[in-house]
C-alpha atoms as a PDB file:
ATOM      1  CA  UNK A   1       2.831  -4.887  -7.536  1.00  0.00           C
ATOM      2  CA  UNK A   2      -0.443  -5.966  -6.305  1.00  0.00           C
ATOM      3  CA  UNK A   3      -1.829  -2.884  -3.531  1.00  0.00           C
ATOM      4  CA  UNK A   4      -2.583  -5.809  -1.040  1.00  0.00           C
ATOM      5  CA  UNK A   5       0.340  -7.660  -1.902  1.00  0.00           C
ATOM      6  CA  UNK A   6       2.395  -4.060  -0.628  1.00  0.00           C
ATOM      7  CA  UNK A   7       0.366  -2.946   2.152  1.00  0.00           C
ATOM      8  CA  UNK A   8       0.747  -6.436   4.035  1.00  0.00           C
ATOM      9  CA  UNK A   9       4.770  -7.435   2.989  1.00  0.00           C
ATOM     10  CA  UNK A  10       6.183  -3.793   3.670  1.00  0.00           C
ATOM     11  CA  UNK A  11       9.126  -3.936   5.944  1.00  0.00           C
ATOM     12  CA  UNK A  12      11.276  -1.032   7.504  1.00  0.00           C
ATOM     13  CA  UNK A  13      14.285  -1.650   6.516  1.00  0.00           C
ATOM     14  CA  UNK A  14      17.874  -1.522   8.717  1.00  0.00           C
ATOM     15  CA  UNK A  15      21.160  -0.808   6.463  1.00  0.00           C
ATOM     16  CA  UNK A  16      20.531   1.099   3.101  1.00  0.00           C
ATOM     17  CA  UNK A  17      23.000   1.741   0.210  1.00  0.00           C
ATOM     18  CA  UNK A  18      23.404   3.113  -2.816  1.00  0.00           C
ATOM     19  CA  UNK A  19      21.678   3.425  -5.132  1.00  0.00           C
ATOM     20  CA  UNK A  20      19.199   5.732  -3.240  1.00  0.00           C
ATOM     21  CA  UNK A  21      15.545   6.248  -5.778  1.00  0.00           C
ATOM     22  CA  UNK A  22      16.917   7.285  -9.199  1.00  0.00           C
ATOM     23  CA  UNK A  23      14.679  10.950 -10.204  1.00  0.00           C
ATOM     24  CA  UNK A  24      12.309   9.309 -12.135  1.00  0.00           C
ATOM     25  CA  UNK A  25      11.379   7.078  -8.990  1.00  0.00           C
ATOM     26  CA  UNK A  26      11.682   9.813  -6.456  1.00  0.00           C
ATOM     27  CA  UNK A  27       8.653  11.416  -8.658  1.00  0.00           C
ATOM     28  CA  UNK A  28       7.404   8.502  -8.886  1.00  0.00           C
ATOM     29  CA  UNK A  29       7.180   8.173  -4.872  1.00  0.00           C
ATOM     30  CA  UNK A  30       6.388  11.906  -4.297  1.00  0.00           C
ATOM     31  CA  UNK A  31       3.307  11.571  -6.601  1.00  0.00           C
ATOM     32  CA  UNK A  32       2.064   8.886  -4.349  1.00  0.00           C
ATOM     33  CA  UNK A  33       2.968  10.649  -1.014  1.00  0.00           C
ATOM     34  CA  UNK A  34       0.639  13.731  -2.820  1.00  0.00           C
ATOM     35  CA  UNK A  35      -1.866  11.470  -2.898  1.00  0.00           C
ATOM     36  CA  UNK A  36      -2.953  11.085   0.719  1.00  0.00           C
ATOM     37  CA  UNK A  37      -5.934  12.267   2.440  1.00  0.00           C
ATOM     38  CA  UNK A  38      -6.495  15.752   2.501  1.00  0.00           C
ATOM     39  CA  UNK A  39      -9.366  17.558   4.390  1.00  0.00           C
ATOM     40  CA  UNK A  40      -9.905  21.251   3.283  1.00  0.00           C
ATOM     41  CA  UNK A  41      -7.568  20.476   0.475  1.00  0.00           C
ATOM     42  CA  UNK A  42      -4.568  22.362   2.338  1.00  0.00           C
ATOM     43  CA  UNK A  43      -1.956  20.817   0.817  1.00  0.00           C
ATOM     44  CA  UNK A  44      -0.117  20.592   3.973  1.00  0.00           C
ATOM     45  CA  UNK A  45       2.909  18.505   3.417  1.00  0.00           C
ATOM     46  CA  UNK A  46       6.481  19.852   2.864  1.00  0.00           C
ATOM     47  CA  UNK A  47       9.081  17.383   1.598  1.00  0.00           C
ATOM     48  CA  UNK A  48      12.654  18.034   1.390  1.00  0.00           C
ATOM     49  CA  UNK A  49      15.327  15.853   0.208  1.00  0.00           C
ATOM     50  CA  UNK A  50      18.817  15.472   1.206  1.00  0.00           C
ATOM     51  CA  UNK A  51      21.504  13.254  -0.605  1.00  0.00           C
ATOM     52  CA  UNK A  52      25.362  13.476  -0.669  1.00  0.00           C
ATOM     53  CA  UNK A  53      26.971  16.013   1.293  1.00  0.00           C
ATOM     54  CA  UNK A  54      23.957  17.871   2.275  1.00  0.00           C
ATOM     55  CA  UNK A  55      23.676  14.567   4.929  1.00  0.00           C
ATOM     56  CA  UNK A  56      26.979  16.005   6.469  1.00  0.00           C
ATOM     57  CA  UNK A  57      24.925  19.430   7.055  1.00  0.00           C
ATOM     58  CA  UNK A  58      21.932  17.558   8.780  1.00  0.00           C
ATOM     59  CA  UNK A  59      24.598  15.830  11.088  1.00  0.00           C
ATOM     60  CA  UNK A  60      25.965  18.480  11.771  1.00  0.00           C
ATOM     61  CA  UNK A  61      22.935  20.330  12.610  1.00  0.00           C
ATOM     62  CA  UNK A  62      21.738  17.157  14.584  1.00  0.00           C
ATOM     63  CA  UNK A  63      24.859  17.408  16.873  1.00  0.00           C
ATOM     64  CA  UNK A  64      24.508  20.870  17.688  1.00  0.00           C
ATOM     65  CA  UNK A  65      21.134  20.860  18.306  1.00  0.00           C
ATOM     66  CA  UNK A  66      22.531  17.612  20.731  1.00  0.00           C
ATOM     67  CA  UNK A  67      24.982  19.210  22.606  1.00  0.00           C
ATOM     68  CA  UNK A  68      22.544  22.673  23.355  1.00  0.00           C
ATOM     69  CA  UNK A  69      19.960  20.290  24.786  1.00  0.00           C
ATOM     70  CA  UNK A  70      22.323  18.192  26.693  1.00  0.00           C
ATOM     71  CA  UNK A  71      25.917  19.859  26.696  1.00  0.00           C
ATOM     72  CA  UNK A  72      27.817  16.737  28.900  1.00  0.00           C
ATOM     73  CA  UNK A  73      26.816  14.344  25.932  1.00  0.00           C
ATOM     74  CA  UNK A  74      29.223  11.524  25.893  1.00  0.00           C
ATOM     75  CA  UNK A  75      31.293  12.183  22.955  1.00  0.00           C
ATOM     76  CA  UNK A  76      30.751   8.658  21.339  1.00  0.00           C
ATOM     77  CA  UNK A  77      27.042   9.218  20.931  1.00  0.00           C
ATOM     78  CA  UNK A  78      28.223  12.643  19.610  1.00  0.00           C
ATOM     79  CA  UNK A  79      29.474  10.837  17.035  1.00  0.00           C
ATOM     80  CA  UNK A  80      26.391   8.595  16.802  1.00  0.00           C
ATOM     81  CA  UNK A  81      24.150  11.825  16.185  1.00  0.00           C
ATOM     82  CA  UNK A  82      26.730  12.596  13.677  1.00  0.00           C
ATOM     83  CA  UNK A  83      26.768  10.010  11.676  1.00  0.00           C
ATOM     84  CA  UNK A  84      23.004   8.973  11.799  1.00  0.00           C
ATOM     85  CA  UNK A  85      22.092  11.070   8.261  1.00  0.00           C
ATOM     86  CA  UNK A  86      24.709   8.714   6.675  1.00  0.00           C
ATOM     87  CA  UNK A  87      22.916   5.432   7.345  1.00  0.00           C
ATOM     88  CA  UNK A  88      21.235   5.976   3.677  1.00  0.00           C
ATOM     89  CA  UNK A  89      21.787   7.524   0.480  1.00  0.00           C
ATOM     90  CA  UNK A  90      19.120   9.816   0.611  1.00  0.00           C
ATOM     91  CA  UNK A  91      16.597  11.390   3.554  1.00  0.00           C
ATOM     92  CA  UNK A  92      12.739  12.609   2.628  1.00  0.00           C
ATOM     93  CA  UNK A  93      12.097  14.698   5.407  1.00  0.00           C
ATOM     94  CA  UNK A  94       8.401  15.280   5.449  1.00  0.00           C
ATOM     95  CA  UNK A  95       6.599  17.730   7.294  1.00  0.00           C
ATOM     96  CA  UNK A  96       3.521  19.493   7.558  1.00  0.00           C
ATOM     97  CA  UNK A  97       3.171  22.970   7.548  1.00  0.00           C
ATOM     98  CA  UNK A  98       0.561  23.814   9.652  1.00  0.00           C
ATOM     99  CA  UNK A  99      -2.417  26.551   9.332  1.00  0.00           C
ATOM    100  CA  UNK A 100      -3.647  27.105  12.617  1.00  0.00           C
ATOM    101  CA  UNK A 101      -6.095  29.640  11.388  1.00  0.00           C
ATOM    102  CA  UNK A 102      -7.681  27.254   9.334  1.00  0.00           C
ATOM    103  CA  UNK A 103     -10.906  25.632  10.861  1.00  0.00           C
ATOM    104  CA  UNK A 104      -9.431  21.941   9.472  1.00  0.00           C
ATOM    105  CA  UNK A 105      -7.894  20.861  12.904  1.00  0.00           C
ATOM    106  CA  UNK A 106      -3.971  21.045  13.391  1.00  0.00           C
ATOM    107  CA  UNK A 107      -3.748  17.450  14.037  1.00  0.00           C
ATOM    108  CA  UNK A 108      -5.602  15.915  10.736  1.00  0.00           C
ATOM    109  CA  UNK A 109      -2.783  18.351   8.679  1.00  0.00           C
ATOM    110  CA  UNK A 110       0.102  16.520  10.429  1.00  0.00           C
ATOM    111  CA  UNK A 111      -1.785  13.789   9.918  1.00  0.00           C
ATOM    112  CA  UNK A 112      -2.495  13.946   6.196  1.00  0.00           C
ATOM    113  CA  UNK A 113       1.849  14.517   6.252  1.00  0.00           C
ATOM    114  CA  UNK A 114       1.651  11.426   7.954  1.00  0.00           C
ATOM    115  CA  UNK A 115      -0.366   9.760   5.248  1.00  0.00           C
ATOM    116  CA  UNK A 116       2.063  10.932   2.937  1.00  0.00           C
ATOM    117  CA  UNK A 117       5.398   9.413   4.866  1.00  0.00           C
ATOM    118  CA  UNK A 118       3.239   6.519   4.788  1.00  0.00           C
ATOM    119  CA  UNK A 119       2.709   6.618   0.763  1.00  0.00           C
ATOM    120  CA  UNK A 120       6.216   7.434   0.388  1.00  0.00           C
ATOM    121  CA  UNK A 121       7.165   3.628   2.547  1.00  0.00           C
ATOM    122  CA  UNK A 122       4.281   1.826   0.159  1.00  0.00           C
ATOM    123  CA  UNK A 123       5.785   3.548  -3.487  1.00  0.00           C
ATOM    124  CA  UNK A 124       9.510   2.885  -2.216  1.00  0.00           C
ATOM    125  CA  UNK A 125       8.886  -0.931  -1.218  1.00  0.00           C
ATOM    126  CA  UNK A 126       6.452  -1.152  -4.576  1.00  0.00           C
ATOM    127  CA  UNK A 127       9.833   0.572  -6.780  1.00  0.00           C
ATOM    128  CA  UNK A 128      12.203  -1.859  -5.152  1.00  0.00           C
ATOM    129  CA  UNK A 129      13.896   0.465  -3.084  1.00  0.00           C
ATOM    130  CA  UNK A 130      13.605   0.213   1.064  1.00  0.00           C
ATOM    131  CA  UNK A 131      12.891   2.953   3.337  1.00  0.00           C
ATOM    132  CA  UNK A 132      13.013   3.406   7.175  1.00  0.00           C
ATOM    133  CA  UNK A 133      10.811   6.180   8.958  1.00  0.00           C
ATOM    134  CA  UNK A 134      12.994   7.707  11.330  1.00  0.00           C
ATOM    135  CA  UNK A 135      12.022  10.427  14.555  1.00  0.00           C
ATOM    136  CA  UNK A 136      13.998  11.443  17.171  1.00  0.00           C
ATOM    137  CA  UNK A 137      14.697  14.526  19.397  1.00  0.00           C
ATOM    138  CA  UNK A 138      15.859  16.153  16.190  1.00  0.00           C
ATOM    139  CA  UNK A 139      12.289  16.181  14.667  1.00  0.00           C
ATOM    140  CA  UNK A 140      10.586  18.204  17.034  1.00  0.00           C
ATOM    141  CA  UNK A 141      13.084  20.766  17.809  1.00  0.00           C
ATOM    142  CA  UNK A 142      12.530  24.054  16.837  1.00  0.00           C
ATOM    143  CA  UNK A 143      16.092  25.064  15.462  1.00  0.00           C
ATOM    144  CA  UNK A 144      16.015  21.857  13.324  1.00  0.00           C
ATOM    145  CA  UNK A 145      12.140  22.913  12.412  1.00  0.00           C
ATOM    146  CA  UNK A 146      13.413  26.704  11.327  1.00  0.00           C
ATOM    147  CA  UNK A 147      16.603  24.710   9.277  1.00  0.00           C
ATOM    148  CA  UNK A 148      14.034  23.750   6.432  1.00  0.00           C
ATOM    149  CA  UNK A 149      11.756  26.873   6.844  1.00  0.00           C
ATOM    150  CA  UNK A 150       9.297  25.483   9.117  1.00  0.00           C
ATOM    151  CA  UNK A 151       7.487  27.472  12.573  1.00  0.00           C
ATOM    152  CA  UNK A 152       7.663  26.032  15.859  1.00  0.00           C
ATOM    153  CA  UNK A 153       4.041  24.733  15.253  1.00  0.00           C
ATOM    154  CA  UNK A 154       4.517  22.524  12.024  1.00  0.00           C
ATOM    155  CA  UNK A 155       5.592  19.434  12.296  1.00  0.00           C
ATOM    156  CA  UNK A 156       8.356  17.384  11.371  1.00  0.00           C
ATOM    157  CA  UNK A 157       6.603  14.170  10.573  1.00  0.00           C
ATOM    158  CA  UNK A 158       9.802  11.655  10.096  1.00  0.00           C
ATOM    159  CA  UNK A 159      13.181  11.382   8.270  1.00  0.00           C
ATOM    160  CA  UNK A 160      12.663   9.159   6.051  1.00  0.00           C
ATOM    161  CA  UNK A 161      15.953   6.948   5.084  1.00  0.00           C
ATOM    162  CA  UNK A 162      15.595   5.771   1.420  1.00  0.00           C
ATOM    163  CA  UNK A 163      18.369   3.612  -0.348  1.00  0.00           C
ATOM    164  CA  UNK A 164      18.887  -0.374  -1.323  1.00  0.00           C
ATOM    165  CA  UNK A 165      18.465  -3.094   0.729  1.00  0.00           C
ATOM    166  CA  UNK A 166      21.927  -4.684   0.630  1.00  0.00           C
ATOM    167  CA  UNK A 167      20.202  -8.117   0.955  1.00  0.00           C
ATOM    168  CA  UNK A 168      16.688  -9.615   1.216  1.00  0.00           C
ATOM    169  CA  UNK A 169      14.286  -8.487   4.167  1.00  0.00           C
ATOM    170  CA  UNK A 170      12.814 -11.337   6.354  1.00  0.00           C
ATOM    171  CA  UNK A 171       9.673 -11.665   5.804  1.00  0.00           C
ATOM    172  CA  UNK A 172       6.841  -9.291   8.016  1.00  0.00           C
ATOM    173  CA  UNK A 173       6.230 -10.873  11.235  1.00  0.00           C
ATOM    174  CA  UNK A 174       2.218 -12.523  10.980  1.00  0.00           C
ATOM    175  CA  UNK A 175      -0.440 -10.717  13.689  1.00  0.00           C
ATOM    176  CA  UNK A 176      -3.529 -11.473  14.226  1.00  0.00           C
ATOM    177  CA  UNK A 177      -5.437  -8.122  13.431  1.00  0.00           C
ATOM    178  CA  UNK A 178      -8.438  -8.906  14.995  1.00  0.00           C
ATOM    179  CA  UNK A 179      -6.739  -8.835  18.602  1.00  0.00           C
ATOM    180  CA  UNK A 180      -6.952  -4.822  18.517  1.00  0.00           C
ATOM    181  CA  UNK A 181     -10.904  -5.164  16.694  1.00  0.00           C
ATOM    182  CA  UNK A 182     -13.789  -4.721  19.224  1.00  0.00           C
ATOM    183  CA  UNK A 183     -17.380  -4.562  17.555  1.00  0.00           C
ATOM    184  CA  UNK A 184     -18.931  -1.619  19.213  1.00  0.00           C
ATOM    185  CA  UNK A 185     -22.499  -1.280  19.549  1.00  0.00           C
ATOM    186  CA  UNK A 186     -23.652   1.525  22.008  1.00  0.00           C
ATOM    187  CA  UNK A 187     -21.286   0.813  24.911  1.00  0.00           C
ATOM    188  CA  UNK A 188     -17.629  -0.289  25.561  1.00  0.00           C
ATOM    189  CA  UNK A 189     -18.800  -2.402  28.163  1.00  0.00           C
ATOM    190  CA  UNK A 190     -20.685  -4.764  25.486  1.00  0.00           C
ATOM    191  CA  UNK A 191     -17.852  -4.483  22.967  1.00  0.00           C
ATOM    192  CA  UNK A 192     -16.923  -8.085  22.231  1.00  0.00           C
ATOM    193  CA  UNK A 193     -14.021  -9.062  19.886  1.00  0.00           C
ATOM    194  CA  UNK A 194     -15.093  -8.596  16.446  1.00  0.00           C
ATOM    195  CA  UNK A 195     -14.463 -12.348  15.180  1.00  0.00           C
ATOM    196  CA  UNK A 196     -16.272 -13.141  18.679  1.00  0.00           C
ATOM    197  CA  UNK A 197     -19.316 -15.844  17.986  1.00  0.00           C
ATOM    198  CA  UNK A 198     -22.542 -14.241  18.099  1.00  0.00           C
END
């Protein structure tokens, strides 16, 4: 597809089936996730991917770590946590793995990881395929963290759900882009909108 074409029509998608991204297109995605800005060269993203029962083992994980952070959980959203791996096929989970002796700044690795979740969305809705970037408690605790070999300080950047959009995705909803643009020219206090008259 056309670059434009994909960065403006991407959607998040809701339900996903099967088929999740066949090999060839997962390497197809992860070469473009690889591809995102990279200060210092660090290489700092980790991607791990989990399909069939290994989803059990994340929901499983998911409710324990639940019920240590909040042991009175109602039990139906229990079995929400449980079941929230199985909403796709497959899960990306990408992370970055962060050098905090390096002099590039903690926060421009995670976000280069984030650049890469990003690339993941673009190559998965260029492939046919739709994707949904997921967070949650789950991605910043440390016990889920030390699950795929990550410290406390890395980051888990988002689950990403991957699978088949079971039918066609409304169109993206228009916005006017120029309603978060201010020209800036010395001072916020003269910063006019940027498709302001002169």
């Amino acid at each position: 597809m056309d670059t434009l074409h994909t960065l403006t029509h991407r959607v998040s998608s809701g339900t996903l089936v099967a088929p999740a991204p066949s090999d060839d297109a997962l390497a197809q995605i992860l070469a473009a996730a690889t591809r995102a800005p990279d200060h210092g060269l660090l290489r700092p993203w980790r991607f791990f991917v989990i399909r069939d029962d290994a989803r059990n083992a994340l929901g499983d994980l998911m409710v324990e770590r639940l019920l240590e952070r909040a042991p009175d959980t109602d039990p139906a959203q229990v079995d929400r946590e449980r079941k929230k791996p199985l909403r796709a096929p497959m899960i990306l989970v990408v992370a970055a793995k962060v050098d905090s002796a390096n002099k590039i700044p903690a926060i421009e690795q995670v976000l280069s990881a984030g650049a890469a979740a990003q690339n993941v969305m673009l190559a998965a809705f260029d492939l046919g395929y739709g994707c949904a970037w997921k967070t949650g408690e789950a991605a910043y605790d440390p016990a889920v963290k030390a699950a795929f070999g990550l410290a406390p300080h890395d980051a888990i950047v988002g689950f990403l759900y991957l699978g088949t959009n079971p039918k066609p995705l409304p169109p993206p909803r228009e916005l006017d882009p120029m309603q978060y643009v201010r020209e800036w020219t010395g001072s916020l206090a003269n910063a006019a909108p940027a498709n302001a008259a002169a």
